[in-house]
Protein backbone atom coordinates (compact mmCIF):
# COMPACT_ATOMS: atom_id res chain seq x y z
CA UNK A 1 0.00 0.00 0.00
CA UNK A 2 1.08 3.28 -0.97
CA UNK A 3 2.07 5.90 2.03
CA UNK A 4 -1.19 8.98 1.82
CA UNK A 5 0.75 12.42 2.51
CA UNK A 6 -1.86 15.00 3.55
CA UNK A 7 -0.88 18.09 3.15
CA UNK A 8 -0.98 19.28 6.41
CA UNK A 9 -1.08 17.08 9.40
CA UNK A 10 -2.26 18.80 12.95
CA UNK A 11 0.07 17.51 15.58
CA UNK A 12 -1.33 17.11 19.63
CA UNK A 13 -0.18 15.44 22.55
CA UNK A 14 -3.34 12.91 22.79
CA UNK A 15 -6.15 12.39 19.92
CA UNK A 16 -8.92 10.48 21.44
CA UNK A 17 -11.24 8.99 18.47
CA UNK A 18 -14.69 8.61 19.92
CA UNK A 19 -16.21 10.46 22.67
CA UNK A 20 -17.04 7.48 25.51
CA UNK A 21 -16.43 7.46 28.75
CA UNK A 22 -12.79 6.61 29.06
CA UNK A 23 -11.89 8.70 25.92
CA UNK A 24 -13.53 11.97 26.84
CA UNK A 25 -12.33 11.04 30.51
CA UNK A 26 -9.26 11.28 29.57
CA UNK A 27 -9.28 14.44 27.02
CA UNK A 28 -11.24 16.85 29.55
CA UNK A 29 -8.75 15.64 32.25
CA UNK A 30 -5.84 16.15 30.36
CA UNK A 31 -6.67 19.18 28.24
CA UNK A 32 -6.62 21.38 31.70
CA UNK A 33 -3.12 20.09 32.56
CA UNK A 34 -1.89 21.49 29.69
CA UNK A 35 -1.79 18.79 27.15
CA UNK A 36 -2.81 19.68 23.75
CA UNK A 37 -5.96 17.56 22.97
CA UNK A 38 -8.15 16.51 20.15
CA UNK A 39 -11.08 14.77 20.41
CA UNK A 40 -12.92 13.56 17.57
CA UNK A 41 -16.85 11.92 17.80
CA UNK A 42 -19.13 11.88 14.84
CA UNK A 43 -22.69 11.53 16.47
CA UNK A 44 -23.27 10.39 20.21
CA UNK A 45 -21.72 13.51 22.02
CA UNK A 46 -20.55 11.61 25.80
CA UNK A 47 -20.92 8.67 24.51
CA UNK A 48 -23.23 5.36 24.51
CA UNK A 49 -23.59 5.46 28.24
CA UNK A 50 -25.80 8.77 27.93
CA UNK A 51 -27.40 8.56 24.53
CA UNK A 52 -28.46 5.04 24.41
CA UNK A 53 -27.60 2.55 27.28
CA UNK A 54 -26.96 3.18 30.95
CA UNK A 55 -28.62 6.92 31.61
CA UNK A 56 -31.63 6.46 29.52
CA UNK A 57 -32.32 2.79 30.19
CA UNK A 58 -32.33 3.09 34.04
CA UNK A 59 -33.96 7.01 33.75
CA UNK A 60 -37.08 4.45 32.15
CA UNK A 61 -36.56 1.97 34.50
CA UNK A 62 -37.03 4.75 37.20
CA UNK A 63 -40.29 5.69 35.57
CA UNK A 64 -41.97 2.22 34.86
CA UNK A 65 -41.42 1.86 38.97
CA UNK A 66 -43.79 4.33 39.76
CA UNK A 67 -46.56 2.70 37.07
CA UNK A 68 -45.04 -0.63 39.14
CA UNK A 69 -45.23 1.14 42.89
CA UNK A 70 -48.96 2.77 41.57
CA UNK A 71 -50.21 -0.56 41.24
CA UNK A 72 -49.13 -1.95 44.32
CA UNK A 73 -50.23 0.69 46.33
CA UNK A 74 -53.75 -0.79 47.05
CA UNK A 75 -51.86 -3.63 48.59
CA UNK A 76 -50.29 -1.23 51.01
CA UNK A 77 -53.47 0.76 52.19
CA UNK A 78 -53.68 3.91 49.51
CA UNK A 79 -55.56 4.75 46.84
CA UNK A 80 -53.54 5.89 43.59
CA UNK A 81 -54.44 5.57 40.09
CA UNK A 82 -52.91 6.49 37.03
CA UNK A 83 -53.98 8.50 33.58
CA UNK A 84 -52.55 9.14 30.66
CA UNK A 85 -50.17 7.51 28.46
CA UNK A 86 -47.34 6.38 30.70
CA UNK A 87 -45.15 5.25 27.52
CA UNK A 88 -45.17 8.69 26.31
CA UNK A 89 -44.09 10.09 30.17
CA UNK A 90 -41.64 7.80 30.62
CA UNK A 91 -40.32 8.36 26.76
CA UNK A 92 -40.38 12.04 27.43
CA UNK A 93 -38.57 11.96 30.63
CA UNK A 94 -35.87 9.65 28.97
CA UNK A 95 -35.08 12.16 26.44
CA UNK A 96 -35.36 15.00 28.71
CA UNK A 97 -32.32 13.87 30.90
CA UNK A 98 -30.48 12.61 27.84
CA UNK A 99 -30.59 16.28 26.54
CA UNK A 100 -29.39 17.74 29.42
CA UNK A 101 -26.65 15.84 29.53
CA UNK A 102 -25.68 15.46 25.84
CA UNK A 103 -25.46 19.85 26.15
CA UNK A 104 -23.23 18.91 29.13
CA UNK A 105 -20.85 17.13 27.15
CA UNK A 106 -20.97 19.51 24.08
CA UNK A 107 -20.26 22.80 26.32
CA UNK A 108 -17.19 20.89 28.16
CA UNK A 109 -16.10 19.54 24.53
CA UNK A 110 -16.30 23.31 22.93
CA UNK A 111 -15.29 25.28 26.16
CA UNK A 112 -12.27 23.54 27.56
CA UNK A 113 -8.80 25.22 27.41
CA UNK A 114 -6.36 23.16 25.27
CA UNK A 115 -8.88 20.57 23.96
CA UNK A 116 -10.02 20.66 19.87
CA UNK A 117 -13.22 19.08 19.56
CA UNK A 118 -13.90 17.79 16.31
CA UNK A 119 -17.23 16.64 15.29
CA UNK A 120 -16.88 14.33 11.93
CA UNK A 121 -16.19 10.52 11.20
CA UNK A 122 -12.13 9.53 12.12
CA UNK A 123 -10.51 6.51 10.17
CA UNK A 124 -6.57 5.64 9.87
CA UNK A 125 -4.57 6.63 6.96
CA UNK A 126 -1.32 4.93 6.06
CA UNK A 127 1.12 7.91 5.85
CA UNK A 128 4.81 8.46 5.79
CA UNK A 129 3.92 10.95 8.61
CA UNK A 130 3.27 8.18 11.50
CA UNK A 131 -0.46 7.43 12.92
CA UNK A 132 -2.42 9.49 11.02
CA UNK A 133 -6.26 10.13 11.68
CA UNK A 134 -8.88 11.59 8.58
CA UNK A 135 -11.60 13.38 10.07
CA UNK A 136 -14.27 13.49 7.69
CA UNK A 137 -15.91 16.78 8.78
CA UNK A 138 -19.11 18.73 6.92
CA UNK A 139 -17.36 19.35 3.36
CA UNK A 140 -14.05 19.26 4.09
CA UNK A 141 -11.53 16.83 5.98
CA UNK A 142 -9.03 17.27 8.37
CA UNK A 143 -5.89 15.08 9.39
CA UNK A 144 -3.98 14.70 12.92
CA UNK A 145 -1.97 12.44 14.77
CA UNK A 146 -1.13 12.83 18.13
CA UNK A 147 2.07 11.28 20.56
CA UNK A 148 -0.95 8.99 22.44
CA UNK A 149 -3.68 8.00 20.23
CA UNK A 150 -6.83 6.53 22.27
CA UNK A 151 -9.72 4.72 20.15
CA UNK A 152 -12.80 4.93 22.38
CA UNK A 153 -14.99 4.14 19.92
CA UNK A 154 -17.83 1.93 21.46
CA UNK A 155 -20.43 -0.77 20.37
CA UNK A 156 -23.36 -1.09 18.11
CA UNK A 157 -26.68 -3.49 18.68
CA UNK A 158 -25.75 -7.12 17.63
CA UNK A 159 -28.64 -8.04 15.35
CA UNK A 160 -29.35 -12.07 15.05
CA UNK A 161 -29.13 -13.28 11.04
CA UNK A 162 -32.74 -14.30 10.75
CA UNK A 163 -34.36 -15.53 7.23
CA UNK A 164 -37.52 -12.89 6.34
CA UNK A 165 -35.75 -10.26 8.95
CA UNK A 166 -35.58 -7.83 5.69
CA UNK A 167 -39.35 -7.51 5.73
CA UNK A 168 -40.25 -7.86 9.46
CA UNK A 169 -38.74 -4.68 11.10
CA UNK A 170 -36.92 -5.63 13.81
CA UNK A 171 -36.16 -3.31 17.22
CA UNK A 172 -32.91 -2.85 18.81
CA UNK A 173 -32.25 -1.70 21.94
CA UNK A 174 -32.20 1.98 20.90
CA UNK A 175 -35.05 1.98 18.88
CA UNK A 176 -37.22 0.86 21.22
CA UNK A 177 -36.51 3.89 23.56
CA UNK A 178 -37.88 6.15 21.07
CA UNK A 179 -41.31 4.34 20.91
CA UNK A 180 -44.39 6.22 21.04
CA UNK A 181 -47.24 3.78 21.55
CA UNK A 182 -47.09 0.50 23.89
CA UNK A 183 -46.30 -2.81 22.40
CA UNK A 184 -49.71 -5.27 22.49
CA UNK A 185 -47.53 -8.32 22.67
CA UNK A 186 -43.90 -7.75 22.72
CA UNK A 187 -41.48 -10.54 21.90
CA UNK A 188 -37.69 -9.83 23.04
CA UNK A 189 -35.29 -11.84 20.90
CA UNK A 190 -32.24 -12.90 23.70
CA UNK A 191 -32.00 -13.62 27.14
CA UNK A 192 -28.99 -11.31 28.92
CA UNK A 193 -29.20 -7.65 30.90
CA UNK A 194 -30.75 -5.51 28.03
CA UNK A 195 -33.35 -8.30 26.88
CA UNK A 196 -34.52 -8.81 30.79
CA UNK A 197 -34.79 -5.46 31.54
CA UNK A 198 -36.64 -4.09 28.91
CA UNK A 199 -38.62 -7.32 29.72
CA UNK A 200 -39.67 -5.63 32.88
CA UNK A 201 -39.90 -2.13 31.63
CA UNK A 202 -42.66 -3.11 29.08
CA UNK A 203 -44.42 -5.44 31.51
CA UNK A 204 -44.95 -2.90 33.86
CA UNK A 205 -46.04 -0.70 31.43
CA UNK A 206 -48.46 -3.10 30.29
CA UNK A 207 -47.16 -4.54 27.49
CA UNK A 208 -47.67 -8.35 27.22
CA UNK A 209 -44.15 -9.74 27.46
CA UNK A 210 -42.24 -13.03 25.99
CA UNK A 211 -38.64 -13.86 26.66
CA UNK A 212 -37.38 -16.00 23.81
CA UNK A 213 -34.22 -17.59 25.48
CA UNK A 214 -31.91 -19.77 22.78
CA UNK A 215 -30.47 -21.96 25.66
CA UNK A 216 -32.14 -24.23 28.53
CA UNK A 217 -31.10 -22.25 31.80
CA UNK A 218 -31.98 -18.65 32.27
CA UNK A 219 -28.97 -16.41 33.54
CA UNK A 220 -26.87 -19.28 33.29
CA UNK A 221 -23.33 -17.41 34.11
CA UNK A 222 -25.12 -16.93 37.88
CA UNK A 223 -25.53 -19.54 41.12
CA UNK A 224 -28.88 -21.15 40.22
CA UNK A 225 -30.90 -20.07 43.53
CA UNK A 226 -30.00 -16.24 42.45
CA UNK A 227 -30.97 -17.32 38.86
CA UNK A 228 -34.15 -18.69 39.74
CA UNK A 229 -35.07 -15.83 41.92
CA UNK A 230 -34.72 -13.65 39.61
CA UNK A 231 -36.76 -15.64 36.72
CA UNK A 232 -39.46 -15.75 39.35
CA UNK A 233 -39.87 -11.93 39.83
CA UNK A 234 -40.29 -11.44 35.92
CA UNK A 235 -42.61 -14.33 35.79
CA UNK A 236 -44.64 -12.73 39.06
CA UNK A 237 -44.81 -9.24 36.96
CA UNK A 238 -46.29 -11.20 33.54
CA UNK A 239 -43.19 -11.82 31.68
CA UNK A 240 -43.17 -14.85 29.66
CA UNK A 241 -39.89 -16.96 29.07
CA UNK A 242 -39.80 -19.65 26.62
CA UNK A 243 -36.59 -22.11 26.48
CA UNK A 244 -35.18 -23.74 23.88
CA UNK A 245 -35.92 -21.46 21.06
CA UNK A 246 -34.66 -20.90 18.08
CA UNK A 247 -36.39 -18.61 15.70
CA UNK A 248 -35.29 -19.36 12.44
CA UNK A 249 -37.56 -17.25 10.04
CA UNK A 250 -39.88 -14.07 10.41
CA UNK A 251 -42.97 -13.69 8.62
CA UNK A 252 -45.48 -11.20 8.09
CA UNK A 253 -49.58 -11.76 8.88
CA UNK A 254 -51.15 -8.70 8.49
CA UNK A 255 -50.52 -6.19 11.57
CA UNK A 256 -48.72 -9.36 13.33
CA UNK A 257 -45.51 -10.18 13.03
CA UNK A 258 -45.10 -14.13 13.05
CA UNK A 259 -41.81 -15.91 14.40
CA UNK A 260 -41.02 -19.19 13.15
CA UNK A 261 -39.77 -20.83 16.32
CA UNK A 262 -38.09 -24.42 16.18
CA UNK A 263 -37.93 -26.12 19.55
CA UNK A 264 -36.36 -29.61 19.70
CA UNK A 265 -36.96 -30.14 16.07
CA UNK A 266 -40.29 -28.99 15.88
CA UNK A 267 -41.26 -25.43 14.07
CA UNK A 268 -44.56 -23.32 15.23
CA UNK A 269 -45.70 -20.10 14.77
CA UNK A 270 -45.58 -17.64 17.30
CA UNK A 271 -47.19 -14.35 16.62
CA UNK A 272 -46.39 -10.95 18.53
CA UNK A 273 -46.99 -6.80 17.55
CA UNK A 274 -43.55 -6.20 18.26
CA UNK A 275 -40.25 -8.08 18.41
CA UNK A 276 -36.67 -6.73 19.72
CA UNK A 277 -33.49 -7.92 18.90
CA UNK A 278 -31.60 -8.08 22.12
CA UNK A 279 -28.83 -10.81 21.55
CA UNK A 280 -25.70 -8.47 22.63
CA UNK A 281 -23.29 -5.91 21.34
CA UNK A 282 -21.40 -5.86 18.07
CA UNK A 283 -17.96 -3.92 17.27
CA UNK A 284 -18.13 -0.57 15.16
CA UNK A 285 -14.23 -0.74 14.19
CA UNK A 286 -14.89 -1.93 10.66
CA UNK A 287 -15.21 1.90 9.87
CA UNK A 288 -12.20 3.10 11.55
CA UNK A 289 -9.67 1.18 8.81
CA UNK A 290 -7.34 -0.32 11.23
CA UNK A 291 -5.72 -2.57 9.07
CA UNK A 292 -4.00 0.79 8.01
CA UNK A 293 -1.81 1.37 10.76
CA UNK A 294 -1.28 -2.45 11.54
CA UNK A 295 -3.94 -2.29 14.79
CA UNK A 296 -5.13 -6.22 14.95
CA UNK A 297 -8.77 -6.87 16.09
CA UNK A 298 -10.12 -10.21 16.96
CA UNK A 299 -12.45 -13.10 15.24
CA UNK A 300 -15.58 -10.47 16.31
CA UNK A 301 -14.02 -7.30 15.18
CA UNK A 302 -13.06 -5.89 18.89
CA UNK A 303 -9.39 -4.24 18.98
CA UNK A 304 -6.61 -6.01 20.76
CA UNK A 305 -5.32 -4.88 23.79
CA UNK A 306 -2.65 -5.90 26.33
CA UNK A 307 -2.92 -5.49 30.13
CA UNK A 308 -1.50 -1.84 29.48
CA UNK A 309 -4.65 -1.04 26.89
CA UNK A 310 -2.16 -0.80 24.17
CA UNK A 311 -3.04 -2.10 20.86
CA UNK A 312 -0.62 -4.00 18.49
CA UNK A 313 0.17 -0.22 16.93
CA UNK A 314 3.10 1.36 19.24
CA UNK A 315 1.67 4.37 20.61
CA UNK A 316 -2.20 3.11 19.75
CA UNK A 317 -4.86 2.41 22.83
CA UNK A 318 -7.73 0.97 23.16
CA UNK A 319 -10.38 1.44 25.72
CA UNK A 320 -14.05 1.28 27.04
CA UNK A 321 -15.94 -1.77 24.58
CA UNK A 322 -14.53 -1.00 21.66
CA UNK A 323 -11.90 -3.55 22.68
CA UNK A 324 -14.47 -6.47 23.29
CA UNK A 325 -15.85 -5.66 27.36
CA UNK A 326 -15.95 -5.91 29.68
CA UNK A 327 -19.18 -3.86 27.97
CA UNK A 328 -19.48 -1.59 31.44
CA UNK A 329 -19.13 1.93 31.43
CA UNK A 330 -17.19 1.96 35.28
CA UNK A 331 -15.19 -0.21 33.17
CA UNK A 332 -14.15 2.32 30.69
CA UNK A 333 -13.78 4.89 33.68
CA UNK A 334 -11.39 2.71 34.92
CA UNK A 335 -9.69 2.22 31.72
CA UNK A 336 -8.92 6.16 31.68
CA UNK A 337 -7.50 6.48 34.61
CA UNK A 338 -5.18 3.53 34.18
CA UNK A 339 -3.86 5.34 31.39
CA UNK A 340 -4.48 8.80 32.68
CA UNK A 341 -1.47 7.69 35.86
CA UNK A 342 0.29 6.02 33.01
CA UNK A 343 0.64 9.36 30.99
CA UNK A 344 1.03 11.67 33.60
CA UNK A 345 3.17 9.70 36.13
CA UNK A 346 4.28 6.84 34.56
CA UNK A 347 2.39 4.62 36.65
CA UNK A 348 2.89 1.19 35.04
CA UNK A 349 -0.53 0.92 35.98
CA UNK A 350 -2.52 -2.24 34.00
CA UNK A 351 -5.83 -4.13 34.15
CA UNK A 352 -4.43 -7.07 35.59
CA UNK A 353 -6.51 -8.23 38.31
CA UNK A 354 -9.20 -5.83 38.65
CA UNK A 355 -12.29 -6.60 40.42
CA UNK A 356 -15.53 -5.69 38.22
CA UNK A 357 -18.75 -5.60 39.90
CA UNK A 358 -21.78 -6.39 37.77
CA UNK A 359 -25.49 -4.89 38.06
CA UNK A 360 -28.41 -5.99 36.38
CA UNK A 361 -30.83 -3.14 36.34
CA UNK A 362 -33.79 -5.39 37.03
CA UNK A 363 -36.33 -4.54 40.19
CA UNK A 364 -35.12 -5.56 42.58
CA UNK A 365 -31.32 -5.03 41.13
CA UNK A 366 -29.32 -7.88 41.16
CA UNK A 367 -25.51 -6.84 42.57
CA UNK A 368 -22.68 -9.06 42.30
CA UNK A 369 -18.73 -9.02 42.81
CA UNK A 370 -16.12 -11.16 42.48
CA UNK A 371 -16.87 -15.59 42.51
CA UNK A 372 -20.05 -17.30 41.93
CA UNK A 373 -20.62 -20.54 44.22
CA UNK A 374 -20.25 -22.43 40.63
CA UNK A 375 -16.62 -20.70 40.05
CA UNK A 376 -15.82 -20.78 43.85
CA UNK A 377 -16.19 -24.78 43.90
CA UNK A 378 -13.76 -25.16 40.95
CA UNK A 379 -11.36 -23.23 42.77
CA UNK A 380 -10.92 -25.92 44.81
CA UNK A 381 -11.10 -23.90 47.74
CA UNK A 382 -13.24 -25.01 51.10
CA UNK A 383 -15.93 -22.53 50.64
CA UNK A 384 -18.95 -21.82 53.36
CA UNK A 385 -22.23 -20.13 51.60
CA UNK A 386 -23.99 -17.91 53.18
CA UNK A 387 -27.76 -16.80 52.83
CA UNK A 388 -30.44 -13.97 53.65
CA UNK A 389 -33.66 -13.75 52.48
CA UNK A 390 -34.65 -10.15 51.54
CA UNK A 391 -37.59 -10.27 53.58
CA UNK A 392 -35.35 -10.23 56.69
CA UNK A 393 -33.87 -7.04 56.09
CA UNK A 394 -35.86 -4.37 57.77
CA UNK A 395 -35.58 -1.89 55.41
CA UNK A 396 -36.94 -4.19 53.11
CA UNK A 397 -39.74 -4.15 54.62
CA UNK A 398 -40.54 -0.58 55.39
CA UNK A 399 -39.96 -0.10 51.65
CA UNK A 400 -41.94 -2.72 51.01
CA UNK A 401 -39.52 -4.67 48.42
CA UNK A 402 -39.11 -7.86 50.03
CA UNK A 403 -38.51 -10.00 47.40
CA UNK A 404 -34.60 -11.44 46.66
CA UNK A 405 -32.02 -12.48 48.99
CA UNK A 406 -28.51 -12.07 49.72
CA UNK A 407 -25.61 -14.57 49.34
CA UNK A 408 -21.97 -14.29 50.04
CA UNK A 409 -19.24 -17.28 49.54
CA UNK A 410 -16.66 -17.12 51.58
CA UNK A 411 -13.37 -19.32 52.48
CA UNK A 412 -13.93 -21.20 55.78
CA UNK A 413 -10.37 -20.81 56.43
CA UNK A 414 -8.88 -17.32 56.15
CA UNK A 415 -12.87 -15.76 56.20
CA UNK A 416 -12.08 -14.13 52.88
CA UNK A 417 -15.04 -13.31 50.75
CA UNK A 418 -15.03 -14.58 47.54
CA UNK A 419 -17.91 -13.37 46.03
CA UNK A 420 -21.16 -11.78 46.83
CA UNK A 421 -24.48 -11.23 45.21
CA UNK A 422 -27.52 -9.04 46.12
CA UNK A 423 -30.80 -9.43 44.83
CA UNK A 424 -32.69 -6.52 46.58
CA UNK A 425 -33.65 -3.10 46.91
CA UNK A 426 -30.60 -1.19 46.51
CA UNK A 427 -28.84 -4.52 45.57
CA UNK A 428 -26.08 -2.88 43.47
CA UNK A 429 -25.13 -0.38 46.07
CA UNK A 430 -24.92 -3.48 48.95
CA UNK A 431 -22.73 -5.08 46.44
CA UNK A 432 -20.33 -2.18 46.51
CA UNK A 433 -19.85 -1.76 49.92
CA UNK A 434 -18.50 -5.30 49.76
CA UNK A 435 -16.77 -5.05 46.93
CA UNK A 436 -14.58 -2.40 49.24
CA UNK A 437 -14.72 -5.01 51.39
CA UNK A 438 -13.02 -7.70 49.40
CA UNK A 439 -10.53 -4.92 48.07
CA UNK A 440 -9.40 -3.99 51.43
CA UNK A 441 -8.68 -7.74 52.53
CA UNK A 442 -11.86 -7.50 55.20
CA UNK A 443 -12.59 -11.13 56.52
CA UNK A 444 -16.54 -11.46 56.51
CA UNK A 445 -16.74 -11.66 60.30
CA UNK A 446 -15.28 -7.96 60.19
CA UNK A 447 -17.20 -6.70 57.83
CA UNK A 448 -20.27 -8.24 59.91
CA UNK A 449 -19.47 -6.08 62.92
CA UNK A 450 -19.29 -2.97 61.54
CA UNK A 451 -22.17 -0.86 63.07
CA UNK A 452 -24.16 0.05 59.85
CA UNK A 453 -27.11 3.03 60.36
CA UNK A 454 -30.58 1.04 61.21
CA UNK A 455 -32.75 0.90 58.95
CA UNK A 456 -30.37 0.57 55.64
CA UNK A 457 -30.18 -1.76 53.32
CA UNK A 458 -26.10 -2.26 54.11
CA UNK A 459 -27.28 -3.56 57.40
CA UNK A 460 -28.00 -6.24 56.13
CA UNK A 461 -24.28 -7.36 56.18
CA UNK A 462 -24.57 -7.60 59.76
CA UNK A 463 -27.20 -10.14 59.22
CA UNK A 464 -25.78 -12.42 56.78
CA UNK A 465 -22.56 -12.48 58.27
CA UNK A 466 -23.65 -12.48 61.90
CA UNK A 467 -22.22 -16.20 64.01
CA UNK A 468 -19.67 -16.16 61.26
């Protein structure tokens, strides 16, 4: 391949190519320090978190709780009732906050001191003059290269290869945040976080709900008694799950959309108003022409890292999902300020043994950190399991949000914790407190003494681990 020689290339300390949150993490912290900076994002101004996952999924999962708390509140003693369209509200309010913060992001981006914001599409270049960037900008182009060059470039909706998918529209986990009218019967193509909790946002809202799950065991990377809880909660709210599913054409019946579902050999119809497509996340890098510069992806498309988030281009980083996951935004926070201390102080900072907590935004929110009993057993270790149901917590029960239960593994020998999972009200935030916990080498019987405020949800720790 021939060497391109722009005319003029624009030179900066750090070009970050796609505004997510490690990338813009890292230019607005930068920029300030006195770092020349160019950033460089085409559409989604902050980033997937705030246009299309984390902020506006939980801001409707916030709203569907109060169409969920309205309709328990008979059980409770009061008498509430609701009017309107709630898909609209909840809609509304989704874009509202979304807004604000997209402005946010576009003030910092065009305000900060030392940082170039460009808005346009970025690719690599092969060029004589070292790792060059294109920026494809509104009738003209512009071309700069930087001494760190971060791609921070995100994920895109993985949709399923289905035979008739062509005619039968299909929604994705973005388009069906911009609805304006409630599914009749919506079926929800997958089985993970984004498939069950639109599951519950829609079945609260009063859509008729069906899971179709591909596999035989529903969450089947957690402990079966947290799995199992959690299918029964969506079950108890009116969501459907069906196992063993493949659909393997779509079909059109007048206003119904008809999956072809083969289970065990057998094909039947299954009709629906809807259906979303919500098998995972797929890599955007195809567009960025990495082969270039020599930047190596994997079998999916997802950039190469190694544990210092350097790609196989010298110079060349990688963070937040554009590198394959883990697909969590505190990820990609954490991802910038591993290389932030690497910049600025030469940390030798990597990723190498960092302890991820996962949520899924369910209700009640299911918070876990570190081993599963499953993964815990195959350590090899001797393990003790502990249990709580929810409905033991008192805060639980002044909140009324009983259901769930708590679970912690721990070694029998040394009292370590292992791993911990909360399925409750406020179950993510439980899960952090141990997750400090765990980091700070606290043995469980510690952690059980600690004199939490009554009523909170965190004292629940003193429960679980109390005789311990």
């Amino acid at each position: 391949m021939t060497d391109f020689m722009p005319e003029k290339v624009e030179q900066y300390d750090l070009v970050v190519l796609g505004g997510g949150k490690g990338g813009k993490s890292l230019a607005l912290a930068l920029a300030p320090m006195g770092y020349k900076v160019c950033l460089i994002e085409a559409k989604m101004l902050g980033g997937s978190c705030i246009n299309v996952a984390c902020i506006p999924t939980k801001t409707m999962v916030a709203g569907t709780r109060l169409v969920y708390e309205a309709g328990q509140a008979r059980a409770r003693g009061f008498k509430l009732s609701l009017e309107g369209n709630n898909i609209q509200a909840v809609i509304a309010r989704k874009r509202q906050v979304v807004s604000s913060m997209v402005e946010t992001h576009e003030k910092l981006f065009t305000t900060t001191e030392n940082l170039t914001f460009l808005k346009g599409l970025g690719s690599f270049v092969a060029s004589s003059e070292g790792t060059v960037i294109k920026v494809e900008l509104e009738g003209s182009c512009r071309y700069v290269t930087g001494k760190t060059i971060v791609v921070n470039t995100g994920t895109k909706p993985l949709m399923p290869i289905i035979e008739g998918m062509e005619q039968v529209p299909l929604l994705t986990s973005t388009s069906i945040m911009e609805l304006d009218y409630l599914p009749g019967h919506l079926a929800i193509i997958g089985g993970g976080y984004i498939a069950l909790e639109f599951a519950q946002i829609f079945a609260r809202l009063g859509s008729r709900v069906t899971l179709l799950e591909r596999g035989t065991t529903f969450l089947p990377r957690e402990d079966r008694d947290i799995a199992d809880c959690v299918q029964k909660i969506l079950q108890e709210e009116g969501v459907e799950i069906l196992f063993d599913v493949k659909v393997e054409k779509l079909s059109l019946d007048g206003q119904d959309k008809v999956l072809h579902l083969n289970t065990g050999g057998t094909v039947r119809e299954f009709r629906a108003t809807d259906i979303l497509a919500a098998t995972g996340r797929a890599s955007v890098n195809e567009a960025l022409n990495l082969a270039a510069v020599g930047i190596d992806v994997d079998s999916r498309g997802f950039i190469k890292v190694n544990e210092y988030l350097e790609t196989s281009r010298a110079g060349v980083f990688a963070v937040g999902d554009c590198k394959g996951g883990p697909f969590f935004t505190h990820a990609s926070w954490d991802d910038f300020r591993i290389l932030k201390d690497n910049i600025v102080h030469s940390a030798g900072r990597t990723t190498t043994g960092r302890l991820i907590p996962y949520t899924l935004f369910v209700e009640p929110e299911l918070g876990r950190v570190g081993l599963t009993e499953a993964e815990a057993l195959k350590s090899g270790k001797n393990i003790q399991v502990l249990t709580l149901p929810a409905a033991k917590i008192p805060r639980a029960n002044t909140e009324g949000e009983t259901r769930g239960m708590l679970k912690a593994i721990i070694d029998r020998d040394s009292k370590e914790i292992l791993g911990f999972a909360a399925l409750s009200l406020y179950g993510g935030e439980i899960a952090s407190a141990v997750q400090v916990a765990m980091l700070a080498g606290m043995p469980c019987d510690r952690l059980g003494r600690i004199v939490f405020s009554h009523p909170t949800m965190c004292e629940s720790l003193n429960l679980l681990f109390q005789g311990v």
